[in-house]
Protein backbone atom coordinates (compact mmCIF):
# COMPACT_ATOMS: atom_id res chain seq x y z
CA UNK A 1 -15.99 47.86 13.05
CA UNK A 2 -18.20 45.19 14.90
CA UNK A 3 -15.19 43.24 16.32
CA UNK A 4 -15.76 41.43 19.86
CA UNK A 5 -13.54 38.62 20.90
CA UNK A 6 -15.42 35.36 22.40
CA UNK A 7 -14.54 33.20 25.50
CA UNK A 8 -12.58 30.83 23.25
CA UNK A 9 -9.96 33.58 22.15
CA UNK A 10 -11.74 33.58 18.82
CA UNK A 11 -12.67 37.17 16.62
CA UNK A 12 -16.33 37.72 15.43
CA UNK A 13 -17.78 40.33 13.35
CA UNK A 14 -21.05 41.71 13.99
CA UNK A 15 -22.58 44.65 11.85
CA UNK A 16 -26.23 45.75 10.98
CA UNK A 17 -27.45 45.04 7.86
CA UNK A 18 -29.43 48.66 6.49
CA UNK A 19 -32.69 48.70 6.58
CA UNK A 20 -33.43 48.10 2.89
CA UNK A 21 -31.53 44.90 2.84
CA UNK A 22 -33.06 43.42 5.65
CA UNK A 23 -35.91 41.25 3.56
CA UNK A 24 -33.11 39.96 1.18
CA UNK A 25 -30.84 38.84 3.80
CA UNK A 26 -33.57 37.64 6.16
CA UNK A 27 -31.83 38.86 9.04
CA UNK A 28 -31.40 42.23 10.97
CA UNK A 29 -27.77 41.61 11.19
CA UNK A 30 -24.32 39.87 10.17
CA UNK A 31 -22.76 37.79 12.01
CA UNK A 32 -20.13 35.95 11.32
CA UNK A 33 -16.96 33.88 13.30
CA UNK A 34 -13.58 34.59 11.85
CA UNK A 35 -12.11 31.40 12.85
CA UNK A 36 -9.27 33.38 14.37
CA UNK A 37 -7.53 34.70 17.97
CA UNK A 38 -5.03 37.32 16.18
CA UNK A 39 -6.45 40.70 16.49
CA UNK A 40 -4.41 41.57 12.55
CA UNK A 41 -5.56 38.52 11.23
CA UNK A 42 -9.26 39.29 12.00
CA UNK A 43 -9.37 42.81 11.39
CA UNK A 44 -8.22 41.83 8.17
CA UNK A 45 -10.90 39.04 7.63
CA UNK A 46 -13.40 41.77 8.78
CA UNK A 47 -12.08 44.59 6.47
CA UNK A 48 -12.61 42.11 3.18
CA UNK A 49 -16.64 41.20 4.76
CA UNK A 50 -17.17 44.75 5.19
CA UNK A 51 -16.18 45.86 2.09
CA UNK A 52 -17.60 43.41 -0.45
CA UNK A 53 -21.00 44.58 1.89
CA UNK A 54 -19.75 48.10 0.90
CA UNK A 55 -20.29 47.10 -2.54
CA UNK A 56 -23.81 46.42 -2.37
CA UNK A 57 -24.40 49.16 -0.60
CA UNK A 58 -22.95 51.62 -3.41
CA UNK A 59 -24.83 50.13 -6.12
CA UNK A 60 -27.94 49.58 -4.84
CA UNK A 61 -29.93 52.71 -5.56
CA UNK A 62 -29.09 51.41 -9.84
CA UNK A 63 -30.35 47.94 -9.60
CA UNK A 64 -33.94 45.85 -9.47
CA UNK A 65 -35.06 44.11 -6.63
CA UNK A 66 -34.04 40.54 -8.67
CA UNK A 67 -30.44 41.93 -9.26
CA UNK A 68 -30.61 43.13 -5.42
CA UNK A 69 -31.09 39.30 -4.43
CA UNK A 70 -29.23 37.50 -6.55
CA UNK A 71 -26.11 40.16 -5.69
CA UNK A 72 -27.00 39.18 -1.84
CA UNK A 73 -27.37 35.62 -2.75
CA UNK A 74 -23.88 36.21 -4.23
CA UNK A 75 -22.56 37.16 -1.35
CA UNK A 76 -23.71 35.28 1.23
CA UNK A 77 -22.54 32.55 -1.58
CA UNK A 78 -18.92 33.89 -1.30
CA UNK A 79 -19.10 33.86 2.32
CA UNK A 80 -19.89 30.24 2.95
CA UNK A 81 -16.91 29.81 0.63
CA UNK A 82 -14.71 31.21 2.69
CA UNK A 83 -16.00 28.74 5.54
CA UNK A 84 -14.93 25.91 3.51
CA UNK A 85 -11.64 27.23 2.45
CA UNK A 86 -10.77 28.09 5.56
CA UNK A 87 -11.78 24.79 7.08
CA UNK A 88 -10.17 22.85 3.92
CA UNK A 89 -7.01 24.77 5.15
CA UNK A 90 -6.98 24.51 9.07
CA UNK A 91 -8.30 20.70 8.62
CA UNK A 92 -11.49 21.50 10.27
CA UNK A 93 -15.55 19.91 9.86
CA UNK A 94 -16.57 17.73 6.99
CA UNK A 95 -14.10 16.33 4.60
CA UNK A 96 -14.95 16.59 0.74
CA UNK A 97 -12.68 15.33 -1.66
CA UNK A 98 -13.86 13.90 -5.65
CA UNK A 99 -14.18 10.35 -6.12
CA UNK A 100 -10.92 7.91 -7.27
CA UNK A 101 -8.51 10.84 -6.51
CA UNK A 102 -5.59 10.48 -4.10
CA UNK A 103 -4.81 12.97 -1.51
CA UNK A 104 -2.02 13.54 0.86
CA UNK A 105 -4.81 14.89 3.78
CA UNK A 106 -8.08 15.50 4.33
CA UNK A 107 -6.86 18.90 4.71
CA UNK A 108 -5.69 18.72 0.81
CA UNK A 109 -8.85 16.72 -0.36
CA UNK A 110 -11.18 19.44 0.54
CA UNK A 111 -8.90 22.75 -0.68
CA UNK A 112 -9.22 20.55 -3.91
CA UNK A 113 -12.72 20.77 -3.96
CA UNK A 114 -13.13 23.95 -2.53
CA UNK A 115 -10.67 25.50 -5.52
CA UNK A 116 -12.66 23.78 -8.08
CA UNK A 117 -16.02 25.50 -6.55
CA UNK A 118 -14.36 29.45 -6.36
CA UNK A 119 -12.80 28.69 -10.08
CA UNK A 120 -17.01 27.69 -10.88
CA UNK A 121 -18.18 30.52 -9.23
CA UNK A 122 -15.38 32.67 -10.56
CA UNK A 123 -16.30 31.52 -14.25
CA UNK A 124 -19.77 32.68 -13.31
CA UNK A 125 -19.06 35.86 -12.12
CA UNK A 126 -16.86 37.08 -14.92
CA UNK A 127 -19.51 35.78 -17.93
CA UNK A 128 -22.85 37.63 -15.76
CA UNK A 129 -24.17 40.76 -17.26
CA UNK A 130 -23.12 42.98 -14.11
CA UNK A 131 -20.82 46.05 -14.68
CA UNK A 132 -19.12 47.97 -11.75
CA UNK A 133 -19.06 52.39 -12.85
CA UNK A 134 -18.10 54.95 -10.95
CA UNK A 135 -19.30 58.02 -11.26
């Protein structure tokens, strides 16, 4: 699956992107941290990454090169969400929080923010003209 664990205890993925995906993703491969030391934990991280790839994969042959990017820019979208959530959850990097609103933690001031984000993007997702067959 690409797993390799690092000198710090923590799980990254690494996987190569197909050829045809290469110009959209500007890179040859993924690779991504997934802020984790338990082997479950990660392959579980690493199953979701892989998958939601998957997806692009299987519909790729039915779409235009603009629906190919914007799908990619998706994703790559999704997965600097999960950055965020998971350091809004573990307290980690930059703090975001909306104006005049108190918090308990900086921990809880940037979930807040990074809830109100996936609910935007979710909103977005379910009113854009994509459809999902299988055939």
């Amino acid at each position: 699956m690409g797993l390799q664990q690092q000198n710090k205890g923590n799980y990254t993925l690494r996987f190569r992107l197909r050829q045809r995906l290469i110009p959209y993703f500007n890179k040859r491969y993924i690779y991504k941290s997934l802020g984790t030391n338990k082997l479950q934990e990660a392959q579980a991280k690493a199953v979701t990454i892989k998958v939601k790839y998957n997806v692009i994969l299987q519909v790729l042959p039915m779409l235009t090169q603009e629906q190919i990017q914007e799908l990619v820019d998706n994703y790559i979208y999704e997965q600097l969400q999960q950055d965020k959530t998971d350091r809004a959850t573990y307290g980690w990097g930059t703090i975001y929080g909306f104006a005049g609103k108190e918090y308990k933690n900086d921990a809880e001031a940037s979930l807040d923010v990074v809830h109100y984000v996936l609910s935007e993007y979710k909103e977005n997702l379910a009113n854009s003209n994509y459809i999902l067959k299988k055939y």
